[in-house]
PDB file of N, CA and C in Angstrom:
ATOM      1  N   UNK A   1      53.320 -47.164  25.787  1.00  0.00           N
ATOM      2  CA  UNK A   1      54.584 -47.831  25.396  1.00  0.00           C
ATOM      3  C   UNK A   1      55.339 -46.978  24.358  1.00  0.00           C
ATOM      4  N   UNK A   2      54.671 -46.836  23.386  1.00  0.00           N
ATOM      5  CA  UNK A   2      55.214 -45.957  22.087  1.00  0.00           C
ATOM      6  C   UNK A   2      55.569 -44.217  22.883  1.00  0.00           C
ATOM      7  N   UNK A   3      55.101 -43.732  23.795  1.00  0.00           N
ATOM      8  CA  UNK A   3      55.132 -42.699  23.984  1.00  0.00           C
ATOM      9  C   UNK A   3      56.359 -42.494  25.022  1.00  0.00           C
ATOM     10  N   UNK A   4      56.274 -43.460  25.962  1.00  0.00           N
ATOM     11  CA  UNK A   4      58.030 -44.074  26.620  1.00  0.00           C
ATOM     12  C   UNK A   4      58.521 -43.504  25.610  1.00  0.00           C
ATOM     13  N   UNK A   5      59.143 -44.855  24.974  1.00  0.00           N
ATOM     14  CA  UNK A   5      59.876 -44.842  23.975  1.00  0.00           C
ATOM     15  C   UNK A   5      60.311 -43.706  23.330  1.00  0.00           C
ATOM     16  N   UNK A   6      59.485 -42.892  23.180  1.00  0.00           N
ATOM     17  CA  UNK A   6      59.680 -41.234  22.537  1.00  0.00           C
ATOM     18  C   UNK A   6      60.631 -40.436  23.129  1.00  0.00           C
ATOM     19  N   UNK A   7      60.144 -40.469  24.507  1.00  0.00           N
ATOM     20  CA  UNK A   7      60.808 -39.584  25.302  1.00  0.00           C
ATOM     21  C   UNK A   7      62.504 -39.886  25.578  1.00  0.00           C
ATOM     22  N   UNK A   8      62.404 -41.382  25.697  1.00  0.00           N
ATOM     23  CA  UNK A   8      64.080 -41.952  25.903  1.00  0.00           C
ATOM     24  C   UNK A   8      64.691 -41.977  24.848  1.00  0.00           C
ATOM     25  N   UNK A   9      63.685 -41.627  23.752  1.00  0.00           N
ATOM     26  CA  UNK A   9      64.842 -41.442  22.588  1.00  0.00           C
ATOM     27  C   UNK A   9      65.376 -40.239  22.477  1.00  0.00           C
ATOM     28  N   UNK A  10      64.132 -39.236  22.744  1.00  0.00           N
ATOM     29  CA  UNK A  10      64.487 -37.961  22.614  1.00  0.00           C
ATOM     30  C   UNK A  10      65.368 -37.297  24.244  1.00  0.00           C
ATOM     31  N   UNK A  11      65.260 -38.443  24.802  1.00  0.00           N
ATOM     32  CA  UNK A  11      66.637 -37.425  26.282  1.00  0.00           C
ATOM     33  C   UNK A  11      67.998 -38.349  25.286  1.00  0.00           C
ATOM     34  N   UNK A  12      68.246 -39.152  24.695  1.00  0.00           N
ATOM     35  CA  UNK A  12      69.434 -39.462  24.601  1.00  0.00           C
ATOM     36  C   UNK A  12      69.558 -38.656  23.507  1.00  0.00           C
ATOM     37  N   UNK A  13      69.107 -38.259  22.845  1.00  0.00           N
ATOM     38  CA  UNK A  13      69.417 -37.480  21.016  1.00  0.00           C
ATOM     39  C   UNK A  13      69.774 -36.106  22.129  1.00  0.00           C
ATOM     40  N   UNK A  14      69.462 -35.789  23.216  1.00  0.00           N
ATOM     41  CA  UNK A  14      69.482 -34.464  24.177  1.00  0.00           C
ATOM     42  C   UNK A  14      70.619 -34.552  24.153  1.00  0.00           C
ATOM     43  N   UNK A  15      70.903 -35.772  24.878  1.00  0.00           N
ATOM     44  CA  UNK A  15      72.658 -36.003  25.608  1.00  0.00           C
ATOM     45  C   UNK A  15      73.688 -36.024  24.403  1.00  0.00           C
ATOM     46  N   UNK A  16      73.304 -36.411  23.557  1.00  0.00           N
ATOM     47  CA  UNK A  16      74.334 -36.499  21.961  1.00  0.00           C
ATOM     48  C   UNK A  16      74.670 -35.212  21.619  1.00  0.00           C
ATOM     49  N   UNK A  17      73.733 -34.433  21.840  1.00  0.00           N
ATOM     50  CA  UNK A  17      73.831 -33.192  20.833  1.00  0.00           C
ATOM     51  C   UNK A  17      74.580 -32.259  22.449  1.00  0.00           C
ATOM     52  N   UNK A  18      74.262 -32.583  23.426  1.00  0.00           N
ATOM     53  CA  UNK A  18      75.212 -31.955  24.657  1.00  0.00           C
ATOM     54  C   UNK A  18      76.670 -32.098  24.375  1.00  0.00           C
ATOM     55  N   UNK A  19      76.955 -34.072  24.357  1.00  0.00           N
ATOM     56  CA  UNK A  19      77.913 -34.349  24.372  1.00  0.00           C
ATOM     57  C   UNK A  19      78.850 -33.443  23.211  1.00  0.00           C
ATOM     58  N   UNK A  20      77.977 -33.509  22.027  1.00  0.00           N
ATOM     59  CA  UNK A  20      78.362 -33.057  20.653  1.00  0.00           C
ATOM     60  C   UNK A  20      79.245 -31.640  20.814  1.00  0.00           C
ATOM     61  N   UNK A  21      77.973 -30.883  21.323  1.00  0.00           N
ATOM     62  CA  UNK A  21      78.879 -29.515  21.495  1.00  0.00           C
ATOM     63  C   UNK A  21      79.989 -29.447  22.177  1.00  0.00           C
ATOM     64  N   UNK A  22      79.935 -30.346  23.447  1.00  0.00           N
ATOM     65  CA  UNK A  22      80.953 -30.068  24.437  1.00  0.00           C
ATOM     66  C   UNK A  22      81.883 -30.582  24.055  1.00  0.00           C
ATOM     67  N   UNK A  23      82.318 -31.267  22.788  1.00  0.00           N
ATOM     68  CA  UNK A  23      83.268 -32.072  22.219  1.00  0.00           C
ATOM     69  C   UNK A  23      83.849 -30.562  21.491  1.00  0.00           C
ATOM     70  N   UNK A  24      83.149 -29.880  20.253  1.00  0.00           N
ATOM     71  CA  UNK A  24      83.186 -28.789  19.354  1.00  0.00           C
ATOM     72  C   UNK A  24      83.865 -28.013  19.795  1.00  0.00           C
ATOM     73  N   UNK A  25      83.106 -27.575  21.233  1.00  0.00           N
ATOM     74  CA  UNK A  25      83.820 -26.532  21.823  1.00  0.00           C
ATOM     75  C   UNK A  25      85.139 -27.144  22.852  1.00  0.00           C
ATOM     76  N   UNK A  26      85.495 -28.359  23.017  1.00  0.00           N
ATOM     77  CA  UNK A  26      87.017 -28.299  23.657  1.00  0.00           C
ATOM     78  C   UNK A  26      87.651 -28.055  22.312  1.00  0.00           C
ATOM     79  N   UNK A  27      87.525 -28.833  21.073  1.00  0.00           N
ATOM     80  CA  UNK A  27      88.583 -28.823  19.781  1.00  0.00           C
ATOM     81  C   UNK A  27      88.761 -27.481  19.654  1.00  0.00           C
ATOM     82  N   UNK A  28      87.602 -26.536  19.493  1.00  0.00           N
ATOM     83  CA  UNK A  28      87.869 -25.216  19.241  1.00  0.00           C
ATOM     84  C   UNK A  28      89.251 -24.578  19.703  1.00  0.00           C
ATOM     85  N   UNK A  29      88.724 -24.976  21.295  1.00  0.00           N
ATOM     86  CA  UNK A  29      90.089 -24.164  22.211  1.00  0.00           C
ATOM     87  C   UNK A  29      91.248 -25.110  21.759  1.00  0.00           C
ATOM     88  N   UNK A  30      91.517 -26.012  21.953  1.00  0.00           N
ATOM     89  CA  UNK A  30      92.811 -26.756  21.264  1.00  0.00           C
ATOM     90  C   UNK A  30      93.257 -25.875  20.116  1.00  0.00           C
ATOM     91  N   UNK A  31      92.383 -25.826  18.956  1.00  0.00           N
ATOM     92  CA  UNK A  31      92.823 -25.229  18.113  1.00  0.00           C
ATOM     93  C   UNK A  31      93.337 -23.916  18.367  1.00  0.00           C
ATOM     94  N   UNK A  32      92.905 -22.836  19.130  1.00  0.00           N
ATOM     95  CA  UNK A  32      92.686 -21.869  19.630  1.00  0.00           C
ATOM     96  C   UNK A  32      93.942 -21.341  19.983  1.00  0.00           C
ATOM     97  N   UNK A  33      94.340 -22.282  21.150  1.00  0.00           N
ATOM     98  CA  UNK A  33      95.161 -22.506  21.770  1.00  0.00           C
ATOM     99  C   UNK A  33      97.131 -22.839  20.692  1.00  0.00           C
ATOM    100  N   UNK A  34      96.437 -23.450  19.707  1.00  0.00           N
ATOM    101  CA  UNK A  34      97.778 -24.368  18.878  1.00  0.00           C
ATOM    102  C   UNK A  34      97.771 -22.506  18.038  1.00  0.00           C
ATOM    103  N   UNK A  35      96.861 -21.684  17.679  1.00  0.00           N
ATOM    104  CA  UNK A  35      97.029 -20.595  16.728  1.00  0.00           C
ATOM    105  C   UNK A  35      98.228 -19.337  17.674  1.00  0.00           C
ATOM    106  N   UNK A  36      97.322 -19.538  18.651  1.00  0.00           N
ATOM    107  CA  UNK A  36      98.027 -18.530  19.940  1.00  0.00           C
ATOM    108  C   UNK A  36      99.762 -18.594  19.788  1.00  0.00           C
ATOM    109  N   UNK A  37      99.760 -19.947  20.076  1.00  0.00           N
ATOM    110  CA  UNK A  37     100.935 -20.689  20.091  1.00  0.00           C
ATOM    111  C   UNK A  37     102.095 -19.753  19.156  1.00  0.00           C
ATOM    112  N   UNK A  38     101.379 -20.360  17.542  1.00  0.00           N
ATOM    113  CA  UNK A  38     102.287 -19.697  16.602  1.00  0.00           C
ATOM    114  C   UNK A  38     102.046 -18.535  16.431  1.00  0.00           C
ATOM    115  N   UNK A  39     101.258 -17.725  16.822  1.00  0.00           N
ATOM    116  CA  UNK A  39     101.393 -16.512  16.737  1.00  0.00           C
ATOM    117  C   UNK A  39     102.433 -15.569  17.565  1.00  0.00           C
ATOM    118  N   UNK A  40     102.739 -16.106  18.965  1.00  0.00           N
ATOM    119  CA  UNK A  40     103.940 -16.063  19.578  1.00  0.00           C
ATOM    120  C   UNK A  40     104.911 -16.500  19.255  1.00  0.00           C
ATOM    121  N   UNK A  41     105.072 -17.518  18.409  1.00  0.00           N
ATOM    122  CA  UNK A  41     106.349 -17.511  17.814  1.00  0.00           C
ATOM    123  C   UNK A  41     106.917 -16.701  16.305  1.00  0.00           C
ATOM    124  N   UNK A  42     105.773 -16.440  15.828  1.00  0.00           N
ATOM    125  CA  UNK A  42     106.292 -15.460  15.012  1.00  0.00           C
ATOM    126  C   UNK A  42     106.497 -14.249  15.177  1.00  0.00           C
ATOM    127  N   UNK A  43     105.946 -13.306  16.694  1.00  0.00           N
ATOM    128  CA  UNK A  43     106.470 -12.581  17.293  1.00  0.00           C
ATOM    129  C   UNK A  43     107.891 -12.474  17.385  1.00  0.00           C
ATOM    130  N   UNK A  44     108.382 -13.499  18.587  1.00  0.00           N
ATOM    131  CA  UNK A  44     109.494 -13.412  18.959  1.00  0.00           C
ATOM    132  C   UNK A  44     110.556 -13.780  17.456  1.00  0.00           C
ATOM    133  N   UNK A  45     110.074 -14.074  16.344  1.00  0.00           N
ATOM    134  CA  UNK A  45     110.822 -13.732  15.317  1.00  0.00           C
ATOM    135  C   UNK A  45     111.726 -12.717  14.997  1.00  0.00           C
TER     136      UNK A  45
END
């Protein structure tokens, strides 16, 4: 019972820390993406 329990805790703490990154890394590119942005506009300055 206790040893269940272990394992389903430890695949969902899996999926958190998946979800986690895959969250990190879209903001990154957003951000990424918003720097790009102004960096082309201070080009065409």
């Amino acid at each position: 019972m206790m040893k269940n329990e272990l394992s389903i805790n430890g695949a969902t703490k899996k999926k958190i820390v998946k979800n986690f990154s895959f969250d990190v890394k879209f903001e990154s590119r957003k951000i990424n993406s918003k720097l790009k942005r102004k960096m082309k506009m201070r080009q065409t300055d």
